[in-house]
PDB file of N, CA and C in Angstrom:
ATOM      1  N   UNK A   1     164.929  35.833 172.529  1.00  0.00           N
ATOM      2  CA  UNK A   1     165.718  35.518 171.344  1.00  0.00           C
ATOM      3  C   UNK A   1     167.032  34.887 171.773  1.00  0.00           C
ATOM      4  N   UNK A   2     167.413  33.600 171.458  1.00  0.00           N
ATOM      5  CA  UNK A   2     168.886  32.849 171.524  1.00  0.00           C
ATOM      6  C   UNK A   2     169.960  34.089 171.050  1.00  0.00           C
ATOM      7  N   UNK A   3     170.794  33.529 171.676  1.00  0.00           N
ATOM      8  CA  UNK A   3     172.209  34.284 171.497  1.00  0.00           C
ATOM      9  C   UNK A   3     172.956  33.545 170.234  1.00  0.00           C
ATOM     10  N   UNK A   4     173.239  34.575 169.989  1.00  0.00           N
ATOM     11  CA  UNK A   4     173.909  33.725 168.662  1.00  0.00           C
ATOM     12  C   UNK A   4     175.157  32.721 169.223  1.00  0.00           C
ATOM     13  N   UNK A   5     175.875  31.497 168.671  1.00  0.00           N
ATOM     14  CA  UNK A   5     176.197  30.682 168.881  1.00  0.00           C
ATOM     15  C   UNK A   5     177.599  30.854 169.221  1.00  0.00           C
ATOM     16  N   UNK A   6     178.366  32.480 168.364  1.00  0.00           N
ATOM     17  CA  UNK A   6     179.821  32.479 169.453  1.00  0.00           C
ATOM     18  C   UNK A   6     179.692  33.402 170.431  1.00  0.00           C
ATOM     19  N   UNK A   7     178.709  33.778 170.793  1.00  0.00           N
ATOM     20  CA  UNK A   7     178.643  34.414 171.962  1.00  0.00           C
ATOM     21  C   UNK A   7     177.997  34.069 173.254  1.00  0.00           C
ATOM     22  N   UNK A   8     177.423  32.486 172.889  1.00  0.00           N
ATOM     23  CA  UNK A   8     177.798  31.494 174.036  1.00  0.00           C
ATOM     24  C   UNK A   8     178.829  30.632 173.822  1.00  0.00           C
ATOM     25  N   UNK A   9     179.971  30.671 173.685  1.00  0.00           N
ATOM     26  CA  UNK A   9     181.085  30.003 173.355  1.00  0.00           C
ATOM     27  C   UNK A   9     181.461  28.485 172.712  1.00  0.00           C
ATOM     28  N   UNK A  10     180.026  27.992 171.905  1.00  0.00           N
ATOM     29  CA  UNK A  10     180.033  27.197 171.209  1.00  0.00           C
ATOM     30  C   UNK A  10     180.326  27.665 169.563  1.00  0.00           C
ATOM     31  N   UNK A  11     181.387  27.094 169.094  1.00  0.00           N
ATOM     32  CA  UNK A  11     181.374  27.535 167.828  1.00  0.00           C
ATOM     33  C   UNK A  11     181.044  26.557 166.407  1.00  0.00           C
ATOM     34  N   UNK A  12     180.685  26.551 165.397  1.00  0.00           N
ATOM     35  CA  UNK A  12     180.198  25.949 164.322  1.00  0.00           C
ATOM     36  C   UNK A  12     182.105  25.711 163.281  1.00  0.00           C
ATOM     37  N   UNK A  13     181.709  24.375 162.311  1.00  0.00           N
ATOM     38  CA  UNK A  13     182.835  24.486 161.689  1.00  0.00           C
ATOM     39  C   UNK A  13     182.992  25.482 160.535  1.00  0.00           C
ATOM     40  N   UNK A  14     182.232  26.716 159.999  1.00  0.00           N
ATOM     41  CA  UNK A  14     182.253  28.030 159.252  1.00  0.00           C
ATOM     42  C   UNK A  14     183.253  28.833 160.299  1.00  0.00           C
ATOM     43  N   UNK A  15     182.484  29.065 161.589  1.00  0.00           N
ATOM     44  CA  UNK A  15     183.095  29.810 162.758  1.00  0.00           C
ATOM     45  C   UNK A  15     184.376  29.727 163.291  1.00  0.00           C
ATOM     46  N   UNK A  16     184.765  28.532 163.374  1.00  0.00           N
ATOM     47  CA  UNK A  16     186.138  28.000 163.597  1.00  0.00           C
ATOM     48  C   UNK A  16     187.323  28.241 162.669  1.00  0.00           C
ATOM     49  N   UNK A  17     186.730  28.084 162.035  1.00  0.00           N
ATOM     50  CA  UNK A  17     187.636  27.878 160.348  1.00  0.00           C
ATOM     51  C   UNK A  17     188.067  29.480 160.236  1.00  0.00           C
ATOM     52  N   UNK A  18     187.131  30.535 160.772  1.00  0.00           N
ATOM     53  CA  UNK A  18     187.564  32.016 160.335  1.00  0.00           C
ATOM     54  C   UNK A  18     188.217  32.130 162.168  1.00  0.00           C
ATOM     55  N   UNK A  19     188.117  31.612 163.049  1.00  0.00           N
ATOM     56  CA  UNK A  19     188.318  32.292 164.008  1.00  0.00           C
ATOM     57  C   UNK A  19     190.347  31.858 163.752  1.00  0.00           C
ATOM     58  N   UNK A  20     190.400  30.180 163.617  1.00  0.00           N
ATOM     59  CA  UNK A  20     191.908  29.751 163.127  1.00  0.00           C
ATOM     60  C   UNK A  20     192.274  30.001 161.841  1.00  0.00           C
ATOM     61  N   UNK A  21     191.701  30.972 160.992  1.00  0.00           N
ATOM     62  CA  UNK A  21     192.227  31.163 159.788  1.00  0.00           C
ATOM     63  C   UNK A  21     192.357  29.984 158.603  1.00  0.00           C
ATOM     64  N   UNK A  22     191.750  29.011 159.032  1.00  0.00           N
ATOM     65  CA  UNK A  22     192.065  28.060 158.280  1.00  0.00           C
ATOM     66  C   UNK A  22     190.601  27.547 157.082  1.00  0.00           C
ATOM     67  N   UNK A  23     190.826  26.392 156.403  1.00  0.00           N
ATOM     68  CA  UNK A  23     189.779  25.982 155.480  1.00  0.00           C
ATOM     69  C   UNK A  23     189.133  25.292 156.584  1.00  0.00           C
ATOM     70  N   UNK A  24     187.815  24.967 156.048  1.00  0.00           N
ATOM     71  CA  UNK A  24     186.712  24.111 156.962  1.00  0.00           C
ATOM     72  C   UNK A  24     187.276  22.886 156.568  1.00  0.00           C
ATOM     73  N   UNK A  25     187.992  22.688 155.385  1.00  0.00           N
ATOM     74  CA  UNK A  25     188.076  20.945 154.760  1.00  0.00           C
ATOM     75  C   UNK A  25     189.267  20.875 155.816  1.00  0.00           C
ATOM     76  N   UNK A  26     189.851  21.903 156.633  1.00  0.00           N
ATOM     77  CA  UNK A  26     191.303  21.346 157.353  1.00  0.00           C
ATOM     78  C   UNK A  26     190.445  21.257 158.913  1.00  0.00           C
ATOM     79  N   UNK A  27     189.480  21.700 159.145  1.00  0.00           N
ATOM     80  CA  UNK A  27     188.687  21.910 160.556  1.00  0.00           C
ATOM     81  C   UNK A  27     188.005  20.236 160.872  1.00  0.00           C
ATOM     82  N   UNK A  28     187.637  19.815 159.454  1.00  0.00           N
ATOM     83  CA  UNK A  28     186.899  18.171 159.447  1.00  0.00           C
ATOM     84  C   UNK A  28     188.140  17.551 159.523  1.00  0.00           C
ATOM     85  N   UNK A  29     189.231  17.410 158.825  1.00  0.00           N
ATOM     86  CA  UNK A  29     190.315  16.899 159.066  1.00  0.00           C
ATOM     87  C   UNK A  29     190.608  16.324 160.499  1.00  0.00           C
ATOM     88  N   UNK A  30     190.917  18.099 161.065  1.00  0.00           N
ATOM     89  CA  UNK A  30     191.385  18.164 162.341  1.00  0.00           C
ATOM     90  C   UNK A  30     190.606  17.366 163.718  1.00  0.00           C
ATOM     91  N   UNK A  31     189.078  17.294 163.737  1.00  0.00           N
ATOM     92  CA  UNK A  31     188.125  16.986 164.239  1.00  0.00           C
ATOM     93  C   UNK A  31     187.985  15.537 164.102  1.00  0.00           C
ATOM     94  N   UNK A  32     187.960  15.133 162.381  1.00  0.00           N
ATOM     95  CA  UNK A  32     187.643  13.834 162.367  1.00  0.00           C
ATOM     96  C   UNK A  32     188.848  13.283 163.135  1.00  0.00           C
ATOM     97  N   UNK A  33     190.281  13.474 163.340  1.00  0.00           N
ATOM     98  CA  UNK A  33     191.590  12.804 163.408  1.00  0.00           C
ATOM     99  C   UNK A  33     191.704  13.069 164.678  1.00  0.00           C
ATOM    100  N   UNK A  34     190.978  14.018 165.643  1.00  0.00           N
ATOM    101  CA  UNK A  34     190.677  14.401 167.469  1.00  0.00           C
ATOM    102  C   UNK A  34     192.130  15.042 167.414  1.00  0.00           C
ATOM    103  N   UNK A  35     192.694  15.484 166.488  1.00  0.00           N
ATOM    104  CA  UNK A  35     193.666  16.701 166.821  1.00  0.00           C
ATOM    105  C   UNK A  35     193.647  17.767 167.164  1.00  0.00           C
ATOM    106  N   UNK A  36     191.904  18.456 167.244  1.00  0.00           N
ATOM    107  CA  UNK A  36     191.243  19.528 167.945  1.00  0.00           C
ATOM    108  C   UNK A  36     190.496  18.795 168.857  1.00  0.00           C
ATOM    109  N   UNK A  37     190.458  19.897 170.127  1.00  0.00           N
ATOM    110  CA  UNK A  37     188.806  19.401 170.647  1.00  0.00           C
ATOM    111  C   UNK A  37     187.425  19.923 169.862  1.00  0.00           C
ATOM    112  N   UNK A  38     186.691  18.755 170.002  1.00  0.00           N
ATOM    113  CA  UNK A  38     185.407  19.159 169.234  1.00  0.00           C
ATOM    114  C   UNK A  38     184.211  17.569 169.584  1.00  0.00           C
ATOM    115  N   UNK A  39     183.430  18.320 169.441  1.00  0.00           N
ATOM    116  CA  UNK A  39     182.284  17.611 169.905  1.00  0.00           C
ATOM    117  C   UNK A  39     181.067  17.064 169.012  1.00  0.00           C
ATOM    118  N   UNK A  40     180.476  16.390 168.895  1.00  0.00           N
ATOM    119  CA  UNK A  40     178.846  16.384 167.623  1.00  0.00           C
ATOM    120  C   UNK A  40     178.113  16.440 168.669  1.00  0.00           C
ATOM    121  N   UNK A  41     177.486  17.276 167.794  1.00  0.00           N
ATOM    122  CA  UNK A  41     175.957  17.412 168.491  1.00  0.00           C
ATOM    123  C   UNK A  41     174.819  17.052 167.305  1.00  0.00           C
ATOM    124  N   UNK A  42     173.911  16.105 167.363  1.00  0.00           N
ATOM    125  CA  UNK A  42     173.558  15.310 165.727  1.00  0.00           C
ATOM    126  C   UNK A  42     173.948  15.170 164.714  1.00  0.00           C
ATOM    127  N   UNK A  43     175.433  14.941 164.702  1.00  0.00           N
ATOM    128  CA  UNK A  43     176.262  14.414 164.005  1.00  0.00           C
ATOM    129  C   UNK A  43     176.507  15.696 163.152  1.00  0.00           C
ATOM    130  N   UNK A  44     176.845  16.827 163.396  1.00  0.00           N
ATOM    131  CA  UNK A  44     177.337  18.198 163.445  1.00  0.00           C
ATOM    132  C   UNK A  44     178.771  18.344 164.257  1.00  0.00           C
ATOM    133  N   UNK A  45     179.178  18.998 163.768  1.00  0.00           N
ATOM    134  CA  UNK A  45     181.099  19.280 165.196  1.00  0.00           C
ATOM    135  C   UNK A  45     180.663  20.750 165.611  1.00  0.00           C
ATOM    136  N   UNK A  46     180.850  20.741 166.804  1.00  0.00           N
ATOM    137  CA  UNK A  46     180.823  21.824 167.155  1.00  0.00           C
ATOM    138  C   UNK A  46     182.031  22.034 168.170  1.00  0.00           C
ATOM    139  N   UNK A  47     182.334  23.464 168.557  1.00  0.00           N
ATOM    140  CA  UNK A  47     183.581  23.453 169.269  1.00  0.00           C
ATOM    141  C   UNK A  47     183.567  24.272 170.547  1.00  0.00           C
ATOM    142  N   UNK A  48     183.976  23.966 171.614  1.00  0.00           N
ATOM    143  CA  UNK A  48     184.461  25.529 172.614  1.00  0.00           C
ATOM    144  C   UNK A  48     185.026  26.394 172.371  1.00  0.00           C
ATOM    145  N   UNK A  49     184.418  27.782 172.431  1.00  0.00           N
ATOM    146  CA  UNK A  49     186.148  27.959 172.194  1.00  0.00           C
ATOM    147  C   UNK A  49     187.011  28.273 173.323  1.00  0.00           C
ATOM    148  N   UNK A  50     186.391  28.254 174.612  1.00  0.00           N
ATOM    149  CA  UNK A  50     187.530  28.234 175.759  1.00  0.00           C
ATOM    150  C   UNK A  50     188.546  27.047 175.804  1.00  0.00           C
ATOM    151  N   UNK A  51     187.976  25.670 175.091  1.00  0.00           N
ATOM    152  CA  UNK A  51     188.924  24.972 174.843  1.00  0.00           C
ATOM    153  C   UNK A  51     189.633  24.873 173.909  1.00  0.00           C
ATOM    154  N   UNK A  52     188.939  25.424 172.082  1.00  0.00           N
ATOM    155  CA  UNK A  52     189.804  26.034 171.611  1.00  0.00           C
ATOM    156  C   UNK A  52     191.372  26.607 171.487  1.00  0.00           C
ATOM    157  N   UNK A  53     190.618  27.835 172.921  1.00  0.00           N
ATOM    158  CA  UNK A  53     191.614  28.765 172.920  1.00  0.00           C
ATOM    159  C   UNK A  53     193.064  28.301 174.106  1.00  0.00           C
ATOM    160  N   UNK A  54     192.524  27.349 174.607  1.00  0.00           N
ATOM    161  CA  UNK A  54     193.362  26.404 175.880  1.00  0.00           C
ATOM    162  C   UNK A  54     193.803  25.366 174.793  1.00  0.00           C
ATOM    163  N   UNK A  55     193.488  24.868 173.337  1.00  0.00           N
ATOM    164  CA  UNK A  55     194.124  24.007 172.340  1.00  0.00           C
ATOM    165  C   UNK A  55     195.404  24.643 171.798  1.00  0.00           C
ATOM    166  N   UNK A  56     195.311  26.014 171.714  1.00  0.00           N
ATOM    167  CA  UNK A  56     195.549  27.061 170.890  1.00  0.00           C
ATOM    168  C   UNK A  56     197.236  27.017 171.827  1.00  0.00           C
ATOM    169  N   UNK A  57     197.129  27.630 172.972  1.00  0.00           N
ATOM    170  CA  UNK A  57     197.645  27.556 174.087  1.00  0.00           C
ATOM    171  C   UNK A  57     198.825  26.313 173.893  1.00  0.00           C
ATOM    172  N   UNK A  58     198.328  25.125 174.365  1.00  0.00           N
ATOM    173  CA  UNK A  58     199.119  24.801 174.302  1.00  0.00           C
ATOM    174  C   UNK A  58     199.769  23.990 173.182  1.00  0.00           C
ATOM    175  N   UNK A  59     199.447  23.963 172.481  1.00  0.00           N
ATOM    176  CA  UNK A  59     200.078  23.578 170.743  1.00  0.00           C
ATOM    177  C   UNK A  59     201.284  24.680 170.726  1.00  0.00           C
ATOM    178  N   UNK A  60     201.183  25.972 171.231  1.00  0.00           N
ATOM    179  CA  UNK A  60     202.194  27.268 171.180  1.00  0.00           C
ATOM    180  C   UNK A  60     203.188  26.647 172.346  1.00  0.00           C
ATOM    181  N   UNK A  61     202.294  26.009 173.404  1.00  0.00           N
ATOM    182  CA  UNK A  61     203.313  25.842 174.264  1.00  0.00           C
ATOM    183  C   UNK A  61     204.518  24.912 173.958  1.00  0.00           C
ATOM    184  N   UNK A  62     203.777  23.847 173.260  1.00  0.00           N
ATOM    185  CA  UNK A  62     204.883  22.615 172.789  1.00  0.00           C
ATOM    186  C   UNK A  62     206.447  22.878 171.924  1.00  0.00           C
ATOM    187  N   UNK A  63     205.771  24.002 171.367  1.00  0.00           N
ATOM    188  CA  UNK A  63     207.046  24.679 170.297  1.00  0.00           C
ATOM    189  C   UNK A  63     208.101  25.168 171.339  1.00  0.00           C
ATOM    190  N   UNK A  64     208.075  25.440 172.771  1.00  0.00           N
ATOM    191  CA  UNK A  64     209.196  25.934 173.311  1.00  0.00           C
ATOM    192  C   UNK A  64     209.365  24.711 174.418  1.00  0.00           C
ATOM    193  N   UNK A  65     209.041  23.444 174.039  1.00  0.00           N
ATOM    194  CA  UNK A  65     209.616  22.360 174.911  1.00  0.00           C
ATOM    195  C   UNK A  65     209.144  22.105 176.461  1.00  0.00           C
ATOM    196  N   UNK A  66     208.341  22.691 176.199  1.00  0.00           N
ATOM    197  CA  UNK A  66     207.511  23.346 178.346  1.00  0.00           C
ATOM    198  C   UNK A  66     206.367  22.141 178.005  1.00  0.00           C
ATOM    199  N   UNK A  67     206.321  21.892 179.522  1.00  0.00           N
ATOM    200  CA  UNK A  67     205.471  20.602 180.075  1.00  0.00           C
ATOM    201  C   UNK A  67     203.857  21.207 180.159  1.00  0.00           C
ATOM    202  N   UNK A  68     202.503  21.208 179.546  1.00  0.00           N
ATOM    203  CA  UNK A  68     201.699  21.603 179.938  1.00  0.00           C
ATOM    204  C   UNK A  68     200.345  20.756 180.236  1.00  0.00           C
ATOM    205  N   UNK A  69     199.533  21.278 180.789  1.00  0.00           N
ATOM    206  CA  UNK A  69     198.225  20.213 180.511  1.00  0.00           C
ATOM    207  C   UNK A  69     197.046  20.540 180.225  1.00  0.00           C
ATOM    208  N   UNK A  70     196.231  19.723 179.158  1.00  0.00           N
ATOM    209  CA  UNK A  70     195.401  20.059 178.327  1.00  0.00           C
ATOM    210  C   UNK A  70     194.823  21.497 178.377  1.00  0.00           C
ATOM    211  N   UNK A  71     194.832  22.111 179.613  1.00  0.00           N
ATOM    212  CA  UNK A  71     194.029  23.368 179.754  1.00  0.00           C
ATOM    213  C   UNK A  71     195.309  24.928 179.187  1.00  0.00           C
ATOM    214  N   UNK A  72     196.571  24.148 178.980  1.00  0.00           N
ATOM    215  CA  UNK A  72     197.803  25.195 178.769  1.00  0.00           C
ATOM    216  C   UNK A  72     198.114  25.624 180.004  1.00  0.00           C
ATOM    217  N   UNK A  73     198.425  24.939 181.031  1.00  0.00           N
ATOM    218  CA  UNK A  73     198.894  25.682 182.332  1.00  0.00           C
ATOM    219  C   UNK A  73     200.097  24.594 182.585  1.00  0.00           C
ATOM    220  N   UNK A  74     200.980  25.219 183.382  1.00  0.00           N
ATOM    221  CA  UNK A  74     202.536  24.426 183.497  1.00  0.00           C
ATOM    222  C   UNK A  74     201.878  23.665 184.715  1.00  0.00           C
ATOM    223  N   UNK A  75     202.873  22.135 183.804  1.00  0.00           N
ATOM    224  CA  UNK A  75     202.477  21.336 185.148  1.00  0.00           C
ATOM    225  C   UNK A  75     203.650  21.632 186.440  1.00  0.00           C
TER     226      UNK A  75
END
Protein backbone atom coordinates (compact mmCIF):
# COMPACT_ATOMS: atom_id res chain seq x y z
CA UNK A 1 0.00 0.00 0.00
CA UNK A 2 1.51 3.71 -1.07
CA UNK A 3 2.17 6.03 1.63
CA UNK A 4 0.06 8.63 1.72
CA UNK A 5 1.43 11.71 -0.06
CA UNK A 6 2.67 13.96 3.12
CA UNK A 7 4.38 11.38 4.48
CA UNK A 8 6.61 11.10 1.56
CA UNK A 9 7.14 14.74 1.57
CA UNK A 10 5.30 15.62 -1.51
CA UNK A 11 2.42 17.74 -0.77
CA UNK A 12 -0.95 18.48 -2.84
CA UNK A 13 -2.45 22.18 -3.16
CA UNK A 14 -5.52 21.10 -0.29
CA UNK A 15 -2.28 19.99 1.81
CA UNK A 16 -0.33 23.05 1.49
CA UNK A 17 -2.96 25.44 1.88
CA UNK A 18 -3.70 23.78 5.60
CA UNK A 19 -0.07 23.13 6.31
CA UNK A 20 0.54 27.50 5.49
CA UNK A 21 -2.77 28.31 6.77
CA UNK A 22 -3.71 29.87 3.83
CA UNK A 23 -6.64 29.61 0.87
CA UNK A 24 -5.77 27.21 -2.06
CA UNK A 25 -6.93 30.32 -4.44
CA UNK A 26 -3.65 32.11 -2.61
CA UNK A 27 -1.45 28.59 -3.07
CA UNK A 28 -2.35 28.86 -7.26
CA UNK A 29 -1.54 32.42 -6.99
CA UNK A 30 1.64 31.79 -5.26
CA UNK A 31 2.72 28.82 -7.62
CA UNK A 32 1.36 30.23 -10.76
CA UNK A 33 3.62 33.70 -9.98
CA UNK A 34 6.93 30.97 -8.76
CA UNK A 35 6.76 32.87 -5.44
CA UNK A 36 6.66 29.32 -3.86
CA UNK A 37 8.55 26.39 -4.89
CA UNK A 38 6.31 24.01 -6.60
CA UNK A 39 6.34 21.69 -9.29
CA UNK A 40 3.43 19.94 -11.95
CA UNK A 41 3.27 16.77 -12.20
CA UNK A 42 0.35 16.42 -15.22
CA UNK A 43 -0.37 19.66 -14.96
CA UNK A 44 -1.25 19.30 -11.11
CA UNK A 45 1.27 21.56 -8.47
CA UNK A 46 2.61 19.70 -6.20
CA UNK A 47 5.10 20.76 -3.48
CA UNK A 48 8.15 19.63 -1.09
CA UNK A 49 7.80 20.28 1.80
CA UNK A 50 11.51 20.20 2.78
CA UNK A 51 11.59 22.97 0.37
CA UNK A 52 8.60 24.37 1.58
CA UNK A 53 9.88 24.44 4.87
CA UNK A 54 13.56 25.90 3.58
CA UNK A 55 10.84 28.64 1.59
CA UNK A 56 9.35 29.16 4.90
CA UNK A 57 12.87 29.74 6.36
CA UNK A 58 13.96 32.00 4.50
CA UNK A 59 11.07 34.46 3.65
CA UNK A 60 11.44 34.72 7.90
CA UNK A 61 14.91 35.23 7.21
CA UNK A 62 14.51 38.31 4.89
CA UNK A 63 12.40 40.19 7.57
CA UNK A 64 15.64 40.58 9.73
CA UNK A 65 17.88 41.81 6.74
CA UNK A 66 20.37 38.49 6.88
CA UNK A 67 21.90 37.23 3.60
CA UNK A 68 20.55 33.64 2.91
CA UNK A 69 20.36 30.99 0.21
CA UNK A 70 17.54 29.32 -1.20
CA UNK A 71 17.93 26.39 1.27
CA UNK A 72 17.74 29.26 4.48
CA UNK A 73 21.33 28.86 5.52
CA UNK A 74 23.66 32.11 5.97
CA UNK A 75 25.73 32.72 3.21
Amino acid sequence: MPAPAAASGILTIPEIAKYLKVTEKTIYKLAGAKKIPAFKVGGSWRFSKADIDAWITHESMKSFGGSYNKRGVAK
